[in-house]
N, C-alpha and C. Protein backbone atom coordinates (compact mmCIF):
# COMPACT_ATOMS: atom_id res chain seq x y z
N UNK A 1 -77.06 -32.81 1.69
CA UNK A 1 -75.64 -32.95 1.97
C UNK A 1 -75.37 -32.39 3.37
N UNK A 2 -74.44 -33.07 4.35
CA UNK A 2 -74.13 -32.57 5.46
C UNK A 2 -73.42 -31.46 5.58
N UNK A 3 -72.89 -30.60 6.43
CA UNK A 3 -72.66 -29.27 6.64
C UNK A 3 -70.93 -29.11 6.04
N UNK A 4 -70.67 -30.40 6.28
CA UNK A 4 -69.35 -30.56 6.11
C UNK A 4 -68.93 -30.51 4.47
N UNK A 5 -69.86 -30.91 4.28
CA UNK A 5 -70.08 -31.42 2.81
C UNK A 5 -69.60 -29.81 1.74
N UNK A 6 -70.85 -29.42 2.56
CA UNK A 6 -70.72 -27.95 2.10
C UNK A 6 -70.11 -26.87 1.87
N UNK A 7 -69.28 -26.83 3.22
CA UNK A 7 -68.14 -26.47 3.64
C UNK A 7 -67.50 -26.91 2.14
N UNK A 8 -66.88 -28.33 2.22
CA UNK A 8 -66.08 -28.34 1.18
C UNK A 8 -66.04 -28.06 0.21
N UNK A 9 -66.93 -28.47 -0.27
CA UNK A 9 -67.95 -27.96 -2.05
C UNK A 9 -67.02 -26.40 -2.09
N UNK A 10 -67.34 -25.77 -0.86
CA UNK A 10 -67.66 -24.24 -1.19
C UNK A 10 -66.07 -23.56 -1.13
N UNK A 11 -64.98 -24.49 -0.59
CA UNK A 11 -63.30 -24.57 -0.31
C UNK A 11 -63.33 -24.91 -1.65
N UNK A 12 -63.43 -25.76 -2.20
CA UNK A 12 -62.74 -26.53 -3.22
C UNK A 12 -63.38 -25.36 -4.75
N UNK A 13 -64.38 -24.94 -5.25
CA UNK A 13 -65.03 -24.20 -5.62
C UNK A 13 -63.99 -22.73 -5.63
N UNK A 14 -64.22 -22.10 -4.30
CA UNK A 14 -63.42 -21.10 -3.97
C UNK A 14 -61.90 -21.15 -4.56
N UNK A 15 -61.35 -22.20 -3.98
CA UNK A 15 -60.13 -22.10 -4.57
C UNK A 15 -59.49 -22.44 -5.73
N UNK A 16 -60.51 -22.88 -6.90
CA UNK A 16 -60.42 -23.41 -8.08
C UNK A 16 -60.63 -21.88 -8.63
N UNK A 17 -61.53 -21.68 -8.15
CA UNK A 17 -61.80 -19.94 -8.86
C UNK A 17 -60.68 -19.24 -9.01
N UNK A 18 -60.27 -18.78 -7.89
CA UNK A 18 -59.33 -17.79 -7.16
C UNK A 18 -57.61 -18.72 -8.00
N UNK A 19 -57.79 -19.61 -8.02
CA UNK A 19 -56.55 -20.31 -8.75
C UNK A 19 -56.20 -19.90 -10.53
N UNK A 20 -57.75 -20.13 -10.94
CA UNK A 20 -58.16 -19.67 -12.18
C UNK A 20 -57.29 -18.23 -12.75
N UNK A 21 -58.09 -17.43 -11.71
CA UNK A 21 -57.48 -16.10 -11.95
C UNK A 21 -55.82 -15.89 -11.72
N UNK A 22 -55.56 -17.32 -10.60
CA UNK A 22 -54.10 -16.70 -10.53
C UNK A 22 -53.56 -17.60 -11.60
N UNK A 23 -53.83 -18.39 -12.51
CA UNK A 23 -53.11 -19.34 -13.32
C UNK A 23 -53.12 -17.72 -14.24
N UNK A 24 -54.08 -17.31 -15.05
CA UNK A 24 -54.33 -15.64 -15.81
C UNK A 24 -53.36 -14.81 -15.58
N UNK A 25 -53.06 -14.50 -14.47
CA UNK A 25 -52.82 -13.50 -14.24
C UNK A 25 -51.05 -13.51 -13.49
N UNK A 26 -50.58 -14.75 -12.84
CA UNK A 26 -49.61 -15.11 -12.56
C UNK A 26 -48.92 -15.94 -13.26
N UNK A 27 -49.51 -16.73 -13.98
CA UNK A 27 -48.50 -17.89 -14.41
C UNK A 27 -48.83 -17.76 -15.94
N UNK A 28 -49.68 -16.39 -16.33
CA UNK A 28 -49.30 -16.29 -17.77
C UNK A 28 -50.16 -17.33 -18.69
N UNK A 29 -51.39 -17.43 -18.17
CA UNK A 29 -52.30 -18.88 -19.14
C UNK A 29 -53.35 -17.49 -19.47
N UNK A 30 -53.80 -18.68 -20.27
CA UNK A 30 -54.83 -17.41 -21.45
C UNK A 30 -56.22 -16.88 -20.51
N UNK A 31 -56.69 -15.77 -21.22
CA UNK A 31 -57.78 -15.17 -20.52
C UNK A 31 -59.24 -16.00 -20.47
N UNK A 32 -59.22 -17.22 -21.13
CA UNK A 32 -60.00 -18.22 -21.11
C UNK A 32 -60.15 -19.08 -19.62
N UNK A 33 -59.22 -18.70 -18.97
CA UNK A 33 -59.35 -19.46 -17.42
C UNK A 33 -60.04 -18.72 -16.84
N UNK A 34 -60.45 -17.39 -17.56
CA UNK A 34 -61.57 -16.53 -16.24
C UNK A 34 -63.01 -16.88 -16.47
N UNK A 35 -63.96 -17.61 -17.32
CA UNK A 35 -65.17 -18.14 -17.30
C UNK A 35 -65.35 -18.76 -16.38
N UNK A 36 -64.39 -19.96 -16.38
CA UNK A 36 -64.52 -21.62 -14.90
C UNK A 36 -64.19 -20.39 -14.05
N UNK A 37 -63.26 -19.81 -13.58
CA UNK A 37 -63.02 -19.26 -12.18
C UNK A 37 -64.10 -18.64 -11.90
N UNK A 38 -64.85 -17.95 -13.01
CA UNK A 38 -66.10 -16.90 -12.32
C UNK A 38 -67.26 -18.26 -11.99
N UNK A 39 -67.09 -19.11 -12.66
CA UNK A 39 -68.35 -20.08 -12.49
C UNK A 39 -68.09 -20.97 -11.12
N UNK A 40 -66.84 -21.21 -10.78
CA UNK A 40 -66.29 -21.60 -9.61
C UNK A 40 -66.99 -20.89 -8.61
N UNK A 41 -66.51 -19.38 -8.70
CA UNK A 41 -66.66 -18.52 -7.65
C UNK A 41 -68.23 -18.49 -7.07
N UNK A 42 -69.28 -18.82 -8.10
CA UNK A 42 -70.55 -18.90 -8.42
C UNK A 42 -71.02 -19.83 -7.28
N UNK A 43 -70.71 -21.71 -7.65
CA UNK A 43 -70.54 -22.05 -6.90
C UNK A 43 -70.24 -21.94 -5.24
N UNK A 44 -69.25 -21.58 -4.97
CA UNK A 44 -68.44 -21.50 -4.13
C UNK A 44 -69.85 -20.47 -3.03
N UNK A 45 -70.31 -19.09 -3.56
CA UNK A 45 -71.11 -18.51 -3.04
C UNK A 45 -72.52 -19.20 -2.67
N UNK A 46 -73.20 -20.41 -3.48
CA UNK A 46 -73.36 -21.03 -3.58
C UNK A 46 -73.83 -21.81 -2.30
N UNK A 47 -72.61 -22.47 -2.59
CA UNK A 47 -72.53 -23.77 -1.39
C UNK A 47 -72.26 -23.02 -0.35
N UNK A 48 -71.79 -21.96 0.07
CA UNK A 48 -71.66 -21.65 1.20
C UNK A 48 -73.07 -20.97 2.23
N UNK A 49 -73.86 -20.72 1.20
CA UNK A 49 -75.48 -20.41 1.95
C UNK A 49 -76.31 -21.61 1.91
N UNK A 50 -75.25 -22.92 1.57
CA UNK A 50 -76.44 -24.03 1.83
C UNK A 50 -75.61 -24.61 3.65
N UNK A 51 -74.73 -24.47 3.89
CA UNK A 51 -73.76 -24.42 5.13
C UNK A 51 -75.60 -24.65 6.79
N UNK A 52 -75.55 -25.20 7.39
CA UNK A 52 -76.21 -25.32 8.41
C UNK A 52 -76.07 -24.62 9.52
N UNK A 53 -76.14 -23.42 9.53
CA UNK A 53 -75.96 -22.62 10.58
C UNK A 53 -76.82 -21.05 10.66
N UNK A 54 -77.36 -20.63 11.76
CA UNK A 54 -78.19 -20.00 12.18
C UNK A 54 -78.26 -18.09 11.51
N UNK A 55 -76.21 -18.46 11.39
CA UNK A 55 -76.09 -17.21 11.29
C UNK A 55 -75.23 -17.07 10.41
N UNK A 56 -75.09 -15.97 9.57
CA UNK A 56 -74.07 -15.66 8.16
C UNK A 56 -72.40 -15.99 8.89
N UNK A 57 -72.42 -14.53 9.66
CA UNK A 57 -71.05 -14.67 10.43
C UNK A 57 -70.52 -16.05 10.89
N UNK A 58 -71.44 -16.63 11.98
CA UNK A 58 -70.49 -17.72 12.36
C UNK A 58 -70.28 -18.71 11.37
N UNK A 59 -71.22 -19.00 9.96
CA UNK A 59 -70.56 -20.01 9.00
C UNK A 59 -69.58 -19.58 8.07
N UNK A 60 -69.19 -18.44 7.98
CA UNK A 60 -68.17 -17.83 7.37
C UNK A 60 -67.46 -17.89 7.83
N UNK A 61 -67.01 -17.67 9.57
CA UNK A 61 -65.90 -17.72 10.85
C UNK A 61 -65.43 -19.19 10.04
N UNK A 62 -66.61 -20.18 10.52
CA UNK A 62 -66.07 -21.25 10.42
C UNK A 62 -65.78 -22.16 9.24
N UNK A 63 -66.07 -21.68 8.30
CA UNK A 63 -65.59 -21.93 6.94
C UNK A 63 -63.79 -21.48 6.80
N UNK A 64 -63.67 -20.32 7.47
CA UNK A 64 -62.33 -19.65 7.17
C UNK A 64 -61.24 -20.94 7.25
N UNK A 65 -61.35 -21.91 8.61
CA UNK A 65 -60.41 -22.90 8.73
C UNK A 65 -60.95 -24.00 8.07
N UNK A 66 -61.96 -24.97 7.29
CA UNK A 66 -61.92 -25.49 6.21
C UNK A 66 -61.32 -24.94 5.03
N UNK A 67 -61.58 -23.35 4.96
CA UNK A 67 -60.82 -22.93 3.64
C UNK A 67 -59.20 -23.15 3.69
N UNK A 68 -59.05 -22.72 4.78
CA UNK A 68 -56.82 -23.01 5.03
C UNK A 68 -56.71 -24.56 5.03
N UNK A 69 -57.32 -25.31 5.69
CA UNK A 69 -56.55 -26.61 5.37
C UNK A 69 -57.05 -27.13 3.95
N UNK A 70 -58.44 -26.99 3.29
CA UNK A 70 -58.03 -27.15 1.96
C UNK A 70 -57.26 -26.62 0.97
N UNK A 71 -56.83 -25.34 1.29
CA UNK A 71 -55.73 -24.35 0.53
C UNK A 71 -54.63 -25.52 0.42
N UNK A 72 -54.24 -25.63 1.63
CA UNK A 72 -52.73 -26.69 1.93
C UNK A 72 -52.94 -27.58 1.11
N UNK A 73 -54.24 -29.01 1.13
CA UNK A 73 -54.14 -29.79 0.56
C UNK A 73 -54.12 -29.83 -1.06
N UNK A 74 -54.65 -28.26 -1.79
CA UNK A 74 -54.52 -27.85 -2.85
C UNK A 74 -52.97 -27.66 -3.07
N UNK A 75 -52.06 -27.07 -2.21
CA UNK A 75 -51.05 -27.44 -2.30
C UNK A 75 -50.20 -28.43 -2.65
N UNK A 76 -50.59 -29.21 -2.23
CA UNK A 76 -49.97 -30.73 -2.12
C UNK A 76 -50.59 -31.55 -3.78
N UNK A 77 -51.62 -31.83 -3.83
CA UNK A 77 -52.41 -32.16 -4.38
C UNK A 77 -52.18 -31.72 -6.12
N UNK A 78 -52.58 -29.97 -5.92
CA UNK A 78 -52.79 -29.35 -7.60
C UNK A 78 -51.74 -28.43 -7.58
N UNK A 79 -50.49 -28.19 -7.02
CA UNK A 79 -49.63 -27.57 -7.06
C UNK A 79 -47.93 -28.07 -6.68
N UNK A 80 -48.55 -29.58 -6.55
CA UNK A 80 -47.45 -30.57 -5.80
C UNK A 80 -45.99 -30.28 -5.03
N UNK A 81 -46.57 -29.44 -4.34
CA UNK A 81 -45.72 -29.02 -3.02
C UNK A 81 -46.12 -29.37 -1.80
N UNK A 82 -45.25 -30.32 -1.35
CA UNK A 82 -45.53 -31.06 -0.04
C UNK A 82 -45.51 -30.19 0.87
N UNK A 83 -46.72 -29.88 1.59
CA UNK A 83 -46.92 -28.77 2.78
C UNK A 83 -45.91 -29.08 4.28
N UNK A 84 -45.20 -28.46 4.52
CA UNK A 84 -44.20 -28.86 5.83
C UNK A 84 -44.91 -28.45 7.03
N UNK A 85 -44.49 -29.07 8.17
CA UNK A 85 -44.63 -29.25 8.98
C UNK A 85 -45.84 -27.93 9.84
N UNK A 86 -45.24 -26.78 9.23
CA UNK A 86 -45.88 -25.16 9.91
C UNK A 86 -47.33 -25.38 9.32
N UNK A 87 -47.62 -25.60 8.04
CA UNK A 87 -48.33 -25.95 7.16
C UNK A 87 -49.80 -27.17 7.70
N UNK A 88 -49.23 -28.27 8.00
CA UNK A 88 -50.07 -29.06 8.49
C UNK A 88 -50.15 -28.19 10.27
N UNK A 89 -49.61 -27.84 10.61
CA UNK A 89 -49.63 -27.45 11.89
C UNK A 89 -50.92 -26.48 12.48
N UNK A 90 -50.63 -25.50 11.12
CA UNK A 90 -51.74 -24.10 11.11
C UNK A 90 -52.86 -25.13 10.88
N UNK A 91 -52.81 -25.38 9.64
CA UNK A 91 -54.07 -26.45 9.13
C UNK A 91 -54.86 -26.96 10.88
N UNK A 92 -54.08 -27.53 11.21
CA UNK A 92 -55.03 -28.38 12.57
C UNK A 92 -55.74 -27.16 13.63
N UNK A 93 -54.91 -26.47 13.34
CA UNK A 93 -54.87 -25.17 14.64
C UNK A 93 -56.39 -24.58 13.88
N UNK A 94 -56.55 -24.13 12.92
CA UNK A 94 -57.46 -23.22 12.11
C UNK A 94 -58.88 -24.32 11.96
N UNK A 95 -58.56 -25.59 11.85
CA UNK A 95 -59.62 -26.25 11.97
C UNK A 95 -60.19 -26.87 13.27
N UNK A 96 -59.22 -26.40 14.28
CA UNK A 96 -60.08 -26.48 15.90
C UNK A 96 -60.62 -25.11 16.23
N UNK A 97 -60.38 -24.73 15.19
CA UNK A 97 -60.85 -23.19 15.69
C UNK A 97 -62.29 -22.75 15.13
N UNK A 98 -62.36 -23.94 13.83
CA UNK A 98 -63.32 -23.59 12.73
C UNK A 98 -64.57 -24.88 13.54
N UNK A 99 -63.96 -26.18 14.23
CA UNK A 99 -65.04 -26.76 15.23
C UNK A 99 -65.45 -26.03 16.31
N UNK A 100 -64.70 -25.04 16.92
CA UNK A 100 -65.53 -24.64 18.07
C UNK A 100 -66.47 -23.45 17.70
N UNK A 101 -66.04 -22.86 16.77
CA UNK A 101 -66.97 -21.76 16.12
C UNK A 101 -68.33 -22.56 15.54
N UNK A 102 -68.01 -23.59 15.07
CA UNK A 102 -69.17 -24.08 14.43
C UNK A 102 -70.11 -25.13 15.72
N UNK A 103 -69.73 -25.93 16.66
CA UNK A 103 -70.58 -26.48 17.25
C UNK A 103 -69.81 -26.31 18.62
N UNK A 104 -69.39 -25.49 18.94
CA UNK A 104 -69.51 -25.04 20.26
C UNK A 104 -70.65 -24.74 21.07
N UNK A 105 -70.60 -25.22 22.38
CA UNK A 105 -72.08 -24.87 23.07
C UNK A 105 -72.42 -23.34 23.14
N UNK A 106 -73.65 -23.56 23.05
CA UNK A 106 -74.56 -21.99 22.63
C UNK A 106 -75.78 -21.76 23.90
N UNK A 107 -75.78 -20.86 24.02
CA UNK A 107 -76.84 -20.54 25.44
C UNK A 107 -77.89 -20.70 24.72
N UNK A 108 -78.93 -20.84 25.40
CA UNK A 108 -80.42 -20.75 24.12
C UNK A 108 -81.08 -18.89 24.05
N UNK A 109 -81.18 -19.16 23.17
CA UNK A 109 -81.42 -17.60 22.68
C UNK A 109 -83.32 -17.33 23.23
């Protein structure tokens, strides 16, 4: 799977988890949503050490802005709140931030 791929796996994973616990714990659903969230989270750790990059830090840097714009589209999507304008805005901003961290030119080591 490509890097991107991974990335997502490991957003979508992450935030199914982390949702899990908040469906538990915020919105009052039974303690049965914490198995999938821990198995999510599993995942999520997962896919993120299959990510193509040299070094822990910078695929984590650059995971951070795949994780915000899939947050949003989890928004939209599994929480059906149309993300406004600030929303898609950050989203673009956090994911030029998450391309130059990730394939920005590199001196050779």
């Amino acid at each position: 799977m490509a890097t991107i791929g991974w990335y997502l796996l490991a957003a979508l994973s992450e935030i199914a988890g982390c949702f899990a616990f908040w469906a538990w714990l915020k919105l009052g659903r039974s303690p049965g949503w914490i198995a999938p969230g821990l198995a999510c989270l599993i995942l999520f750790a997962v896919a993120l050490t299959r990510v193509d990059a040299a070094h822990a830090g910078r695929a984590f840097a650059a995971y951070g802005g795949i994780y915000v714009a899939c947050s949003v589209a989890w928004l939209w999507l599994v929480e059906r709140q149309v993300p406004d304008r600030w929303d898609l805005l950050g989203s673009a901003v956090v994911l030029g931030g998450a391309a130059i961290v990730l394939w920005g030119p590199r001196a050779a080591a």
